[in-house]
C-alpha atoms as a PDB file:
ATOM      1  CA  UNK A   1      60.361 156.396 -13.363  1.00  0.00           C
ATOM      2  CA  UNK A   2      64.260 156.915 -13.637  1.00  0.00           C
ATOM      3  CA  UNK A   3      65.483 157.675 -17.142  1.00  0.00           C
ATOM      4  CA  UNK A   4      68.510 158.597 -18.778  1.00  0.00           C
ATOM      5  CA  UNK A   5      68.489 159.246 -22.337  1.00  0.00           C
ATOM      6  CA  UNK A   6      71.833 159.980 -24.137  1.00  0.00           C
ATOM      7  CA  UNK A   7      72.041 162.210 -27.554  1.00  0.00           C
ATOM      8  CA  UNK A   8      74.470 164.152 -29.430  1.00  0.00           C
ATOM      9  CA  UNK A   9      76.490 160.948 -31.001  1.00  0.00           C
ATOM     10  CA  UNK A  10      76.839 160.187 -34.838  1.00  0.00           C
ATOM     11  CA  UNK A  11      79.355 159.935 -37.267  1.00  0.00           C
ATOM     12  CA  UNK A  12      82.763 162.668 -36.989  1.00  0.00           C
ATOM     13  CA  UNK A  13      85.831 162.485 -38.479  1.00  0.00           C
ATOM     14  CA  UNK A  14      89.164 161.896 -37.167  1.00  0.00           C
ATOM     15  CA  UNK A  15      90.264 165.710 -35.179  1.00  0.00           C
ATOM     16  CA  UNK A  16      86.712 166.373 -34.930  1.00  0.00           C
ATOM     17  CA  UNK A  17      84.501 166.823 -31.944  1.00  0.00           C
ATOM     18  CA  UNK A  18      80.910 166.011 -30.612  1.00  0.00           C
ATOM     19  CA  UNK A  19      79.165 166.957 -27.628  1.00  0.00           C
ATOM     20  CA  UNK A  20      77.430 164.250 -25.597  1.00  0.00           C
ATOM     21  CA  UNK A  21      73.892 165.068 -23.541  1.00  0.00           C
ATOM     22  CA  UNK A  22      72.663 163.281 -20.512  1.00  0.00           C
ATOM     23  CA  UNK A  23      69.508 164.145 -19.565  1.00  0.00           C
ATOM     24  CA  UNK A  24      68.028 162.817 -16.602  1.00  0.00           C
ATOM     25  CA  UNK A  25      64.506 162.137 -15.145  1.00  0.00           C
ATOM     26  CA  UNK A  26      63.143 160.776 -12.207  1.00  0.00           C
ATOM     27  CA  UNK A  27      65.773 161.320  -9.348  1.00  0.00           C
ATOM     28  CA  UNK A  28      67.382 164.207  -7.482  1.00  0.00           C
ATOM     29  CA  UNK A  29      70.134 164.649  -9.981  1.00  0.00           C
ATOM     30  CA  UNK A  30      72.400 166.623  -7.263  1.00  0.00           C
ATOM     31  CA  UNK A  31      72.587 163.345  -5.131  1.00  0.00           C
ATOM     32  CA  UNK A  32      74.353 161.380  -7.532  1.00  0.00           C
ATOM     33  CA  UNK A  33      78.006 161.233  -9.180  1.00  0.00           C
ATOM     34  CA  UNK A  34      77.693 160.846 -12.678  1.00  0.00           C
ATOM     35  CA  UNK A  35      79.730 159.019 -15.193  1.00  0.00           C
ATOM     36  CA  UNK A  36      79.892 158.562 -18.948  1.00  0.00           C
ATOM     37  CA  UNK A  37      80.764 154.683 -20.161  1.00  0.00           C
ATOM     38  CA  UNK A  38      81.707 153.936 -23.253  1.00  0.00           C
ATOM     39  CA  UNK A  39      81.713 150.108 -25.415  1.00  0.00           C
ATOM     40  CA  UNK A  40      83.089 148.391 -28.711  1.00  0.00           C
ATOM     41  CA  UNK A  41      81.460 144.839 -29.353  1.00  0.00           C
ATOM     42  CA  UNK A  42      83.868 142.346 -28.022  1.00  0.00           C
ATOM     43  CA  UNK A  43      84.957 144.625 -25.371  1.00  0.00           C
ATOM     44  CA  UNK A  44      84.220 145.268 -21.757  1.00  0.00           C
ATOM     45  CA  UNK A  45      82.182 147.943 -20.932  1.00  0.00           C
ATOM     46  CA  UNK A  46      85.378 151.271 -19.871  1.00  0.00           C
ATOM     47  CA  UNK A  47      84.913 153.914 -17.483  1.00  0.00           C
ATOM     48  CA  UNK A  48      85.429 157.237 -19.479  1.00  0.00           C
ATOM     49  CA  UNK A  49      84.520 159.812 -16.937  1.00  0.00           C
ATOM     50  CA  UNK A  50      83.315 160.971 -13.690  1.00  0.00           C
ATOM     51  CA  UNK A  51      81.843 163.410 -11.939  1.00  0.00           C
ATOM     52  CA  UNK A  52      80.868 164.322  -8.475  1.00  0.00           C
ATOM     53  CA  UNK A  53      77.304 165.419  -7.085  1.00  0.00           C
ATOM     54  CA  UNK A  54      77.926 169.182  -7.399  1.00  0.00           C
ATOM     55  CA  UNK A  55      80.989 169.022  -9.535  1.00  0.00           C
ATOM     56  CA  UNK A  56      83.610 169.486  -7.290  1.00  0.00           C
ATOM     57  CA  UNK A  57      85.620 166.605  -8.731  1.00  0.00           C
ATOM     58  CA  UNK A  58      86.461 165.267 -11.918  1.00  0.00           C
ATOM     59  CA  UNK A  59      88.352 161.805 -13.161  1.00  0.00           C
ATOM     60  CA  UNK A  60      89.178 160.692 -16.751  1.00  0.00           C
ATOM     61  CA  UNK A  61      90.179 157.842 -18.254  1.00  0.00           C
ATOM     62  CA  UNK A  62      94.022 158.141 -18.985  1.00  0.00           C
ATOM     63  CA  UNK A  63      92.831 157.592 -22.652  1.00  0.00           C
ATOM     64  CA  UNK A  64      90.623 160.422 -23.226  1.00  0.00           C
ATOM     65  CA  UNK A  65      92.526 163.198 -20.703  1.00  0.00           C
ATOM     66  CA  UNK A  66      93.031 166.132 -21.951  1.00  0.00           C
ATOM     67  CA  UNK A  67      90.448 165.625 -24.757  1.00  0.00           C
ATOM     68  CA  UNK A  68      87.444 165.200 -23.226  1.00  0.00           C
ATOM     69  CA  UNK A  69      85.805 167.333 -20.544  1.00  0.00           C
ATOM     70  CA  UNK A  70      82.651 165.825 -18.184  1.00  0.00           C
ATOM     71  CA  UNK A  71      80.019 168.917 -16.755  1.00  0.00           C
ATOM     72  CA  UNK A  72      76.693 169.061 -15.357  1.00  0.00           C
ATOM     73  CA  UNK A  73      74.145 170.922 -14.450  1.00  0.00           C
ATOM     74  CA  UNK A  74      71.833 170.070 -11.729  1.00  0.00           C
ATOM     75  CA  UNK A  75      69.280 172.690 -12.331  1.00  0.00           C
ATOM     76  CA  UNK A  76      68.536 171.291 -15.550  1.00  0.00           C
ATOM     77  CA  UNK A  77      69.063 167.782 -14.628  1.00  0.00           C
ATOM     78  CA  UNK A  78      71.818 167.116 -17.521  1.00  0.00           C
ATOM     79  CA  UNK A  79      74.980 165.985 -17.745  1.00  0.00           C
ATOM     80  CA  UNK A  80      77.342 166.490 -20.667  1.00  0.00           C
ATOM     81  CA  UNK A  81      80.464 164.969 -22.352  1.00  0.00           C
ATOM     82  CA  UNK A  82      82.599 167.710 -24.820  1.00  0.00           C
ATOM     83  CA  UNK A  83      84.915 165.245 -27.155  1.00  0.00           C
ATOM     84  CA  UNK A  84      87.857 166.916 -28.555  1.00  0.00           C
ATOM     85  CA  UNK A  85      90.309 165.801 -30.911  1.00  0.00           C
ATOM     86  CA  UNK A  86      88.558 162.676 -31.632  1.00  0.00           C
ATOM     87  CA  UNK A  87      90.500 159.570 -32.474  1.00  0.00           C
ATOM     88  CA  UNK A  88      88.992 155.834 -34.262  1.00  0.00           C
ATOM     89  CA  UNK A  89      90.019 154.280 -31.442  1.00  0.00           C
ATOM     90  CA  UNK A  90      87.043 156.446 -29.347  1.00  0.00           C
ATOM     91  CA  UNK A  91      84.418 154.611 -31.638  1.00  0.00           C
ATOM     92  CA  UNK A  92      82.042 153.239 -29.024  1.00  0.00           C
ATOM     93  CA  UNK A  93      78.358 153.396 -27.821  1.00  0.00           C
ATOM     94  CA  UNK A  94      78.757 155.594 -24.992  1.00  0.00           C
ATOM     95  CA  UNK A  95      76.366 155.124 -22.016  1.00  0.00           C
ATOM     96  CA  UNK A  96      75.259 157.610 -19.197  1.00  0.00           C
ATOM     97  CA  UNK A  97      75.612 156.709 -15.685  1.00  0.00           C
ATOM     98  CA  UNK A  98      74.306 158.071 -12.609  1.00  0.00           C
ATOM     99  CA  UNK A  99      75.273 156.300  -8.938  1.00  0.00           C
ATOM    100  CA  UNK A 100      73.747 157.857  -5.661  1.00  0.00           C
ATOM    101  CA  UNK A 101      76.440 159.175  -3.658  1.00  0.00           C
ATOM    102  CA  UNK A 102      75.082 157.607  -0.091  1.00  0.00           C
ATOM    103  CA  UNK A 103      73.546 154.495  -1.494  1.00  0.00           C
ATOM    104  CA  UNK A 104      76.269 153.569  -4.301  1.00  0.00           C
ATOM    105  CA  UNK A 105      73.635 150.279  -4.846  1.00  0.00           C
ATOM    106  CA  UNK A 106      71.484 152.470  -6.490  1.00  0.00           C
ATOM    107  CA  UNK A 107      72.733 153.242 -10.052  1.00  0.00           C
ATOM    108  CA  UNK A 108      71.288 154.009 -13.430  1.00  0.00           C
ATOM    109  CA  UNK A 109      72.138 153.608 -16.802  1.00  0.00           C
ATOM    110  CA  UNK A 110      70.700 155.046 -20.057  1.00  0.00           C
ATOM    111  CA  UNK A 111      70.435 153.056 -23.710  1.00  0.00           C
ATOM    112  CA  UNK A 112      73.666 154.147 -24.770  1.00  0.00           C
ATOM    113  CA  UNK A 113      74.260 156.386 -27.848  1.00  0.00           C
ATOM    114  CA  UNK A 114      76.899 155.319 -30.714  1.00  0.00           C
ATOM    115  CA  UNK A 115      79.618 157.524 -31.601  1.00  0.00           C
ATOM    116  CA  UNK A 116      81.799 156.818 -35.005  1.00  0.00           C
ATOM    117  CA  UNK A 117      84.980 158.373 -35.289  1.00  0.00           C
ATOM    118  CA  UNK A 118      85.802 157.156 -38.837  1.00  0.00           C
ATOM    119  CA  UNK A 119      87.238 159.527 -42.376  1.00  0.00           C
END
């Protein structure tokens, strides 16, 4: 009954930008933080940002500050991910996350969508 389903990702250049989409099915979307995860085969699976139920607060990777910005929108049950100034090094499948704020046992995750930062 719960899906995510990320889309947006592809192939940019180096300076470019993409937008990220989250959308979400199945749950109350306003009871859960949200979080966007990205991964690179051989690598662990790094937390890239987060977001509270209603949006009040915000947290970024140290990598991707400045440069990326998290949002959501409860009423239409999406969240997004704006990447700025993208580098190779942000080359990952990046995964949607969702985590209920009371019961943090209950999280989601979608398939993932790849992003290729490459000239």
């Amino acid at each position: 009954q719960v899906q995510l389903v990320e889309s947006g990702g592809g192939l940019v250049e180096p300076g470019g930008s993409l937008r990220l989409s989250c959308a979400v099915s199945g749950l109350v979307l306003s009871a859960h933080d949200m979080s966007w995860y990205r991964q690179v085969p051989g690598k662990e699976r790094e937390l890239v940002a987060t977001i509270s139920t209603s949006g009040e607060s915000v947290n970024y990777a140290d990598s991707v500050k400045g440069r990326f910005t998290i949002s959501r929108d409860n009423d239409k049950n999406t969240v997004a991910l704006q990447m700025n100034s993208l580098k190779s090094e942000d080359t990952a499948v990046y995964y949607c996350n969702g985590r209920h704020s009371n019961y943090h046992i209950l999280e989601y995750w979608g398939p993932g969508t790849q992003v290729t930062v490459s000239a």
